[in-house]
Protein backbone atom coordinates (compact mmCIF):
# COMPACT_ATOMS: atom_id res chain seq x y z
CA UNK A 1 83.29 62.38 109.32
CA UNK A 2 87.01 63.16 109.20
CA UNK A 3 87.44 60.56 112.01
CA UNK A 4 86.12 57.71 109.32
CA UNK A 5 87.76 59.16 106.62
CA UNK A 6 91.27 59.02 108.87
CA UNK A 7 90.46 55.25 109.66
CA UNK A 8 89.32 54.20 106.18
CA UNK A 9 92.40 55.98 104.64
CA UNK A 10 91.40 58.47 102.24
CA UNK A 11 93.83 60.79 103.87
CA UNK A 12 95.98 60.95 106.92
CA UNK A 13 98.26 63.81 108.37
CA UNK A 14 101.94 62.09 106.53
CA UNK A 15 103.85 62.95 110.00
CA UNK A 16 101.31 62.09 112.85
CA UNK A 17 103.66 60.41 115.29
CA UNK A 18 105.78 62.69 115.13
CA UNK A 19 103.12 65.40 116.00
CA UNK A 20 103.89 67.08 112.57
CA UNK A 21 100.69 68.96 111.01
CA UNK A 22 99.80 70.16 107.35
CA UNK A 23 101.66 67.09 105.85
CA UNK A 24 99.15 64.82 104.57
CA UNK A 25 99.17 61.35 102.97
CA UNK A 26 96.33 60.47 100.49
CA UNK A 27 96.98 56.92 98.78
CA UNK A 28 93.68 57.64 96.04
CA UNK A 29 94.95 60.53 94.45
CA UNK A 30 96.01 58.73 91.49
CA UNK A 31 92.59 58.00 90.59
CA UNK A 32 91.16 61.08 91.21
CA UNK A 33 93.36 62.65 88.56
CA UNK A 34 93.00 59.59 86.16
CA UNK A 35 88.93 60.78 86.05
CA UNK A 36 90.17 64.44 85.42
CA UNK A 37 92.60 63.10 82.90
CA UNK A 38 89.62 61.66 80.94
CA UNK A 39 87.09 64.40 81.35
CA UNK A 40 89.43 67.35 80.32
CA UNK A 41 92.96 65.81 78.86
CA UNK A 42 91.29 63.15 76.79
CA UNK A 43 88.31 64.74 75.64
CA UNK A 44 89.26 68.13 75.06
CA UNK A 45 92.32 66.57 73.27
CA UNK A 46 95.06 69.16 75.19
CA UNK A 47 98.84 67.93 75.38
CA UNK A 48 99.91 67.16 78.66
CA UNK A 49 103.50 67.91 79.98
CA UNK A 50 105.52 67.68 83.13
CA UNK A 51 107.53 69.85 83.98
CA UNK A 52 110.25 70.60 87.23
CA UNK A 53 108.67 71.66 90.21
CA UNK A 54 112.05 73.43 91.12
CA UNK A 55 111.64 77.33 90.23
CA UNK A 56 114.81 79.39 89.50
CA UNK A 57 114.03 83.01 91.18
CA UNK A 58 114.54 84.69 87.74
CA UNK A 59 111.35 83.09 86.45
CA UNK A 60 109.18 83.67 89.57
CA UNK A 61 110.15 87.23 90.06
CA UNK A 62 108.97 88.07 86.56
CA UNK A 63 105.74 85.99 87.20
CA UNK A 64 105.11 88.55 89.64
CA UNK A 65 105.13 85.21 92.30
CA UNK A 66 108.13 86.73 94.49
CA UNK A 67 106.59 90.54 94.77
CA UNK A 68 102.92 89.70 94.83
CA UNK A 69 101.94 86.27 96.17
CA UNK A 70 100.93 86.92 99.63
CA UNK A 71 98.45 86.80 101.98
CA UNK A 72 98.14 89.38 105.10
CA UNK A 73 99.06 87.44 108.28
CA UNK A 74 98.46 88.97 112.34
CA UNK A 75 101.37 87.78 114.91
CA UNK A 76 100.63 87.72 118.80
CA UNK A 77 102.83 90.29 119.92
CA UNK A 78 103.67 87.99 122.80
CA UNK A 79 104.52 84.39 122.08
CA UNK A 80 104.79 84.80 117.84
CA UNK A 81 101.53 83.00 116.55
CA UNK A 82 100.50 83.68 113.51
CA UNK A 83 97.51 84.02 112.05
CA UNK A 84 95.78 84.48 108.46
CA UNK A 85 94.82 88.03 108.56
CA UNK A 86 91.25 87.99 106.88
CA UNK A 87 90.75 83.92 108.24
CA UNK A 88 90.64 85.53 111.94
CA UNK A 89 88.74 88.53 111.11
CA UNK A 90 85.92 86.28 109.60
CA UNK A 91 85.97 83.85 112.48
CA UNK A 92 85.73 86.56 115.14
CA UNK A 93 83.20 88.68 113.08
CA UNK A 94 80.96 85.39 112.86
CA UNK A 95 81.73 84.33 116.83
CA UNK A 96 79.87 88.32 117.64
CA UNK A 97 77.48 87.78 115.21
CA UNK A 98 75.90 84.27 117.24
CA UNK A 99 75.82 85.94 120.21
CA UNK A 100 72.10 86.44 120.69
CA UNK A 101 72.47 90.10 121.93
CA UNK A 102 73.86 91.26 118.93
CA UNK A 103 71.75 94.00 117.58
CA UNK A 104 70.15 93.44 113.73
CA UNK A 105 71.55 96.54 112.75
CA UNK A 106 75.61 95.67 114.06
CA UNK A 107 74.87 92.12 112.95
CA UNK A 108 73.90 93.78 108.95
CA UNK A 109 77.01 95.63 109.26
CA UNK A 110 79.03 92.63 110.27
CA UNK A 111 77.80 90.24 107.42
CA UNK A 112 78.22 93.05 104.61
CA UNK A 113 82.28 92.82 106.44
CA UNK A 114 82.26 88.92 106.39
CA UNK A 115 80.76 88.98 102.26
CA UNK A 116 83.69 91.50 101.36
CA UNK A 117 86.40 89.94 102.77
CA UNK A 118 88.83 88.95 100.01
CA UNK A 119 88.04 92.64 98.89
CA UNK A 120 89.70 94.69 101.57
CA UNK A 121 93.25 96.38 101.35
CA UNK A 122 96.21 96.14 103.83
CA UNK A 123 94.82 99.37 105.33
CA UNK A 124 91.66 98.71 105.79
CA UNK A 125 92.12 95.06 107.56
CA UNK A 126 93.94 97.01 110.04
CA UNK A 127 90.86 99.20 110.82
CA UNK A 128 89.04 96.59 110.92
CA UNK A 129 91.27 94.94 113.04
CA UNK A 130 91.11 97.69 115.74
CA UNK A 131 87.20 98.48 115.46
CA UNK A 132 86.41 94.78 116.41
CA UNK A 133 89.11 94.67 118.73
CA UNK A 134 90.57 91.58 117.61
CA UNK A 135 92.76 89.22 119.85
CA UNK A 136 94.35 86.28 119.45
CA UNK A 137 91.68 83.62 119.56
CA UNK A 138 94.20 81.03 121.66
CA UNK A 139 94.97 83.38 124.59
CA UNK A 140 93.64 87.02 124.29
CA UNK A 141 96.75 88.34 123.84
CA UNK A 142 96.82 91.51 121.74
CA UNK A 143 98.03 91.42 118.16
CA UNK A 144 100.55 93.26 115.31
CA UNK A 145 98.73 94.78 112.26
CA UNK A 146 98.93 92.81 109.41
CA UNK A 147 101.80 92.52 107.31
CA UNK A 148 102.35 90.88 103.72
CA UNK A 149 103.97 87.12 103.85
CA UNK A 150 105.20 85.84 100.56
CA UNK A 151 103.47 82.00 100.33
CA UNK A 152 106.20 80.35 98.55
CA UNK A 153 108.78 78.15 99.96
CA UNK A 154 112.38 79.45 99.30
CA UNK A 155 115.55 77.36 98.70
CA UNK A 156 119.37 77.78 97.51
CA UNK A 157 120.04 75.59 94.40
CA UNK A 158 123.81 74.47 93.96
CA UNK A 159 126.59 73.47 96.52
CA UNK A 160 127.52 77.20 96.60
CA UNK A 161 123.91 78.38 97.53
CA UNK A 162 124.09 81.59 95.28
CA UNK A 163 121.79 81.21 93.47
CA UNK A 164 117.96 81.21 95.03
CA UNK A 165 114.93 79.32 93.52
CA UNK A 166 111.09 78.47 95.13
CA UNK A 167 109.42 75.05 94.74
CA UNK A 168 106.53 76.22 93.01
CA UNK A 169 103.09 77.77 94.11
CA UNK A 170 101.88 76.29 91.10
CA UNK A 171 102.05 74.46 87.66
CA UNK A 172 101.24 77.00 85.12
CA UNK A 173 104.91 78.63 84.61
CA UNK A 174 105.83 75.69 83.50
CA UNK A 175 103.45 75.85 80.61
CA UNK A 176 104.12 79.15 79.50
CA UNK A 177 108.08 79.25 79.69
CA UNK A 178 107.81 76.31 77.16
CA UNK A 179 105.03 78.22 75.07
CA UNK A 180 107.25 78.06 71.63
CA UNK A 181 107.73 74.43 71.85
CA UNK A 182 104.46 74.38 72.43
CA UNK A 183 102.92 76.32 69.32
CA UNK A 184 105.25 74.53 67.14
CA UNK A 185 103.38 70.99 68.14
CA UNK A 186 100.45 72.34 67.32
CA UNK A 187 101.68 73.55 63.91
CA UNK A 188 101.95 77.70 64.72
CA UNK A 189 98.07 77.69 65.14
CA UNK A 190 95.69 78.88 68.04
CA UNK A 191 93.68 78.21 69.78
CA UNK A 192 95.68 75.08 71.80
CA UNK A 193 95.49 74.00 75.07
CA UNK A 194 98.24 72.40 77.58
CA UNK A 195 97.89 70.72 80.67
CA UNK A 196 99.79 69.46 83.63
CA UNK A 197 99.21 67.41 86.99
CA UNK A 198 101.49 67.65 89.75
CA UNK A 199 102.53 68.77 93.10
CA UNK A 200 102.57 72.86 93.72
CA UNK A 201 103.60 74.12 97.10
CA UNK A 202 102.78 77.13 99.22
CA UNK A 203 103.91 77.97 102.88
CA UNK A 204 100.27 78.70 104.24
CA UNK A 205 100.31 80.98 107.54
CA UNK A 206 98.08 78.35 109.56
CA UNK A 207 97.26 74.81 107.83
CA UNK A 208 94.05 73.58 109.27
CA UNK A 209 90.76 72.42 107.95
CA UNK A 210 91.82 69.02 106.67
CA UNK A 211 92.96 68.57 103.50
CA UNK A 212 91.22 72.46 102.77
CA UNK A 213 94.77 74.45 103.79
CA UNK A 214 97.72 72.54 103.40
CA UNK A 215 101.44 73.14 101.92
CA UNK A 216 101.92 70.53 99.80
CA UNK A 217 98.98 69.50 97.27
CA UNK A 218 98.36 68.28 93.68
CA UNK A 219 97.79 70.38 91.49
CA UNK A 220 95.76 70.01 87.70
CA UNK A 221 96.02 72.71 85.84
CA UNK A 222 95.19 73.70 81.94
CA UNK A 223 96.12 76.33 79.64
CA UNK A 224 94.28 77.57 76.67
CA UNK A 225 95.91 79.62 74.50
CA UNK A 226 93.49 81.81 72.66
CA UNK A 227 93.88 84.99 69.78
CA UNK A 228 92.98 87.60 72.28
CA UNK A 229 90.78 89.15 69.32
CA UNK A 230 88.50 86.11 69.50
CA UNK A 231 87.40 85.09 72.46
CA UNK A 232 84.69 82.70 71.03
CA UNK A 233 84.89 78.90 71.57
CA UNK A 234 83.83 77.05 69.06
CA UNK A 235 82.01 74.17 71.21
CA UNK A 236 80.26 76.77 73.69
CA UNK A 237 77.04 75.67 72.45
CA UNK A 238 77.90 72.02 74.57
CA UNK A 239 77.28 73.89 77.52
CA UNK A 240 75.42 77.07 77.17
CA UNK A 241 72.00 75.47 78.24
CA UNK A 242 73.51 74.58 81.97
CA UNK A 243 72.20 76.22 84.64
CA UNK A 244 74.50 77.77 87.44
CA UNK A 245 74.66 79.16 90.25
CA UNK A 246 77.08 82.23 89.77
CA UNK A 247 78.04 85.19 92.69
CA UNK A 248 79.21 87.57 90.15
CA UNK A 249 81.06 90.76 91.50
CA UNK A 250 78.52 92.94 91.28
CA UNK A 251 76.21 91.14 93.67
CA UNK A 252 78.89 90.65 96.42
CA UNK A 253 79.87 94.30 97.00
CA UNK A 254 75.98 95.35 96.67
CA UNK A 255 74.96 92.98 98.83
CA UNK A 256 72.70 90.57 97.19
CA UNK A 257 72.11 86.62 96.65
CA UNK A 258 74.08 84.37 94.33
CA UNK A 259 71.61 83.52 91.13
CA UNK A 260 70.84 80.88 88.75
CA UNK A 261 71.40 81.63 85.47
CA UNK A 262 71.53 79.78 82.27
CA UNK A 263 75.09 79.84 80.90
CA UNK A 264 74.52 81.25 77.88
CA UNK A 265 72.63 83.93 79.08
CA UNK A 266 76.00 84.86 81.69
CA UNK A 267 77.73 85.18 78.66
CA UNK A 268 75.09 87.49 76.18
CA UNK A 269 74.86 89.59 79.53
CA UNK A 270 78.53 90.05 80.07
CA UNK A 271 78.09 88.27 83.58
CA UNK A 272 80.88 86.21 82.48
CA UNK A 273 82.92 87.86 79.89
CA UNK A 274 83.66 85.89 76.94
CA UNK A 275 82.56 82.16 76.05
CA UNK A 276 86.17 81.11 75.87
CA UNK A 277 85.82 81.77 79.99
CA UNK A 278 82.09 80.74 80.09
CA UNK A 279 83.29 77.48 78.31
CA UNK A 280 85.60 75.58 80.89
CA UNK A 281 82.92 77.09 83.54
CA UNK A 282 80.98 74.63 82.03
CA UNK A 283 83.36 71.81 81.80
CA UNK A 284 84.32 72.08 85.11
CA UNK A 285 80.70 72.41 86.67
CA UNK A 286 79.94 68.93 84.71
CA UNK A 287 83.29 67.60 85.82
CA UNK A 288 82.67 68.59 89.92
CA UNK A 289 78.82 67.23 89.72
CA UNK A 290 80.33 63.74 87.94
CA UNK A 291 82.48 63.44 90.67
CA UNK A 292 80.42 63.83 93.28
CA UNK A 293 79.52 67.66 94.21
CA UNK A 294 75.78 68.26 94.88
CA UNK A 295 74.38 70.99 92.63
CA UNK A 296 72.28 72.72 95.53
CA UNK A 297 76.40 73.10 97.09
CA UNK A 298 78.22 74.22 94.36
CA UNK A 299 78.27 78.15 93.37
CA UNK A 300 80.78 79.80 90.78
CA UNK A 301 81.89 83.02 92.59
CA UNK A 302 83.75 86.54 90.40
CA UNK A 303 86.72 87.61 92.31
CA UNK A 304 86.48 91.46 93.15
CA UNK A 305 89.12 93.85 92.49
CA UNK A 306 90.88 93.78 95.05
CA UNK A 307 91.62 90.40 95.45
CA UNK A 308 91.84 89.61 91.39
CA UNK A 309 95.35 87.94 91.29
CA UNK A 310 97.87 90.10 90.26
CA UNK A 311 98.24 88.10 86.25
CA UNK A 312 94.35 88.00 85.88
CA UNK A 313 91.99 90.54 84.21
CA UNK A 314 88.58 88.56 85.14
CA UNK A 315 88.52 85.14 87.91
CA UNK A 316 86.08 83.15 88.92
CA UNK A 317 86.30 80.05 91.70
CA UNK A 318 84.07 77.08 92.00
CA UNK A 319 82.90 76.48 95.31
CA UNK A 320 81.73 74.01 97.75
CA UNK A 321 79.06 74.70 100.54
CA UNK A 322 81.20 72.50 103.40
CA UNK A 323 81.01 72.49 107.37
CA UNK A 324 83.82 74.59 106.87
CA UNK A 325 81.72 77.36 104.86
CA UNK A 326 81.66 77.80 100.98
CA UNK A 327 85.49 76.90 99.86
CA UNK A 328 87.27 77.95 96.83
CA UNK A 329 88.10 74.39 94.96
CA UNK A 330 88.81 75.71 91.76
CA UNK A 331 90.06 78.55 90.08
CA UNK A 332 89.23 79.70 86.20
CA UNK A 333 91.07 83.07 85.07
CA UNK A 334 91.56 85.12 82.46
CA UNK A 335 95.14 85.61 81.90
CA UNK A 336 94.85 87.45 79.54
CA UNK A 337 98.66 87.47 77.90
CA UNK A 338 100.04 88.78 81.08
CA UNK A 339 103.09 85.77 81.69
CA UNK A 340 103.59 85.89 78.35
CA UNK A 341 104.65 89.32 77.81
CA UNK A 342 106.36 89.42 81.13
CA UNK A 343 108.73 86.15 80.28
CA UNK A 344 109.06 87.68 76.85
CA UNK A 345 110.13 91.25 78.06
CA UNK A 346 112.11 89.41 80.42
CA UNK A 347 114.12 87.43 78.32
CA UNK A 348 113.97 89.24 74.92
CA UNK A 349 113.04 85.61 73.19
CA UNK A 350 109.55 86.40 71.27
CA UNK A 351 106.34 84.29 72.94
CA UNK A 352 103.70 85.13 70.58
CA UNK A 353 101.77 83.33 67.66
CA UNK A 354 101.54 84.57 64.27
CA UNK A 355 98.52 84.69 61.54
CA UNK A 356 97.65 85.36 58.31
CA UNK A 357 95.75 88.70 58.43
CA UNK A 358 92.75 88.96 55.70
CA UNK A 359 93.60 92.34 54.62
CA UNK A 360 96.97 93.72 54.26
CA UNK A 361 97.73 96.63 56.47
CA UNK A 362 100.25 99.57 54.95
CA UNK A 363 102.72 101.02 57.54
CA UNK A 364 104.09 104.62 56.66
């Protein structure tokens, strides 16, 4: 399949004679994001902006970016390779687990490791690392335990390189550092949404897996600004009769099945917390069926705790049954008003809306 794809030129690696890999050239992109355009930009009626891709480190260091985004990474202790920590774990977990003399019992334990992968701390990957005795997968040789790697690509703006920046790992900053300018389009009144395509960028430990790991990608991305009070969305009803499959947290660290369920219901049951949330899991599950993704292969999966992004307070990624295993293709999170605060605190200008209350409250 990625042979034809290669020859019919729906993607290609950008560098190939060079022998250059992760740098990929994909010539329909264009429309792809013209059909998102319509289904989100157009009919949700959200402003769209564009904004640098160039990140000064101020801004990405109150994000929370420079301290926090990371993935745990293995190196062979004697030639350098590096590997994505919980990537190689999974892969050698599921090579033990085919091998025919693997007991029921070790091969239960295995696939209750393998379902609570994303979950596990920096600790806790490196017992695991030792208990499966874990080499590198190119040559056997032995490996370092892993350490945090910062995924964003660092540069020096300016002639006198003093001052540092990051091309970004992604296009929401840009939203909320222009928040104000924002509110005021929309008249000082929430809820309002913004949106923005473009290209994000993040130094991945080992690109592989076609176009599913790469370092340079386009990126669409909305913002909905919401009074964090009211958490209702007014045109839930659109969607709160479509049934999907969702793998909330719950089930993942107790070991059962993803489930149908009727939006709606998610949402009454506090599988999905608010309809705001339940809302654009709706759009997007129409928008990833219109485009092509088969219903029996699509699944909307809760991050657990531990690997809930540092700004979110509740996530939740579509995701595609591939050759390549179920793979996170998009991400809906609760941000709660955690970049807001942080930009605000950081900078002492106010990012907030204001509103009429109904009753006035006395202050002593």
């Amino acid at each position: 399949m990625e042979d034809t794809l290669k020859r019919r030129f729906f993607y290609d690696q950008a560098f190939a004679i060079y022998g250059a890999e992760g740098y990929w050239a994909q010539p329909n992109v264009t429309t792809s994001c013209q059909i998102w355009r319509q289904h989100f930009i157009q009919e949700e009626q959200i402003l769209e902006i564009d904004c640098t891709m160039l990140t000064p480190e101020s801004v990405l260091k109150t994000s929370g970016h420079v301290d926090k985004f990371a993935d745990y990474m293995v190196k062979d202790v004697k030639n350098g390779e590096c590997f994505r920590a919980d990537h190689l774990l999974k892969a050698h977990l599921q090579k033990l687990m085919s091998d025919k003399k693997c007991a029921a019992e070790k091969r239960a334990e295995m696939e209750d490791v393998v379902t609570q992968m994303d979950n596990f701390t920096q600790e806790e990957l490196t017992a695991l690392f030792v208990q499966y005795n874990v080499k590198s997968p190119t040559n056997g040789n032995d490996l370092t335990p892993p350490i945090s790697f910062n995924l964003m690509f660092q540069t020096s703006i300016g002639p006198g390189g003093n001052m540092q920046g990051y091309l970004r790992p992604e296009t929401a900053q840009g939203i909320f550092l222009n928040f104000k300018r924002l509110l005021e389009f929309n008249q000082g009144k929430l809820p309002f949404a913004a949106a923005q395509i473009g290209n994000s960028f993040r130094n991945e430990i080992s690109p592989r897996s076609g176009l599913i790991r790469v370092r340079e990608f386009t990126m669409a991305e909305i913002e909905h600004f919401v009074d964090p009070t009211e958490k209702v969305h007014p045109k839930f009803s659109n969607v709160a009769d479509l049934d999907i499959t969702l793998y909330s947290s719950k089930a993942q660290t107790s070991g059962q099945s993803a489930q149908i369920m009727r939006l709606g219901d998610a949402v009454e049951q506090g599988v999905i917390d608010n309809s705001v949330l339940g809302y654009f899991i709706g759009r997007i599950y129409l928008y990833l069926t219109r485009v092509g993704v088969a219903k029996d292969k699509l699944r909307f999966r809760q991050h657990m705790d531990n690997e809930m992004a540092h700004y979110a307070c509740d996530c939740w990624d579509a995701e595609t049954k591939t050759s390549y295993g179920w793979i996170e293709i998009v991400g809906c999170a609760d941000r709660s008003c955690f970049d807001l605060m942080c930009h605000a605190q950081a900078t002492k200008v106010p990012l907030a809306a204001e509103k009429p209350l109904k009753e006035p409250i006395s202050l002593p």
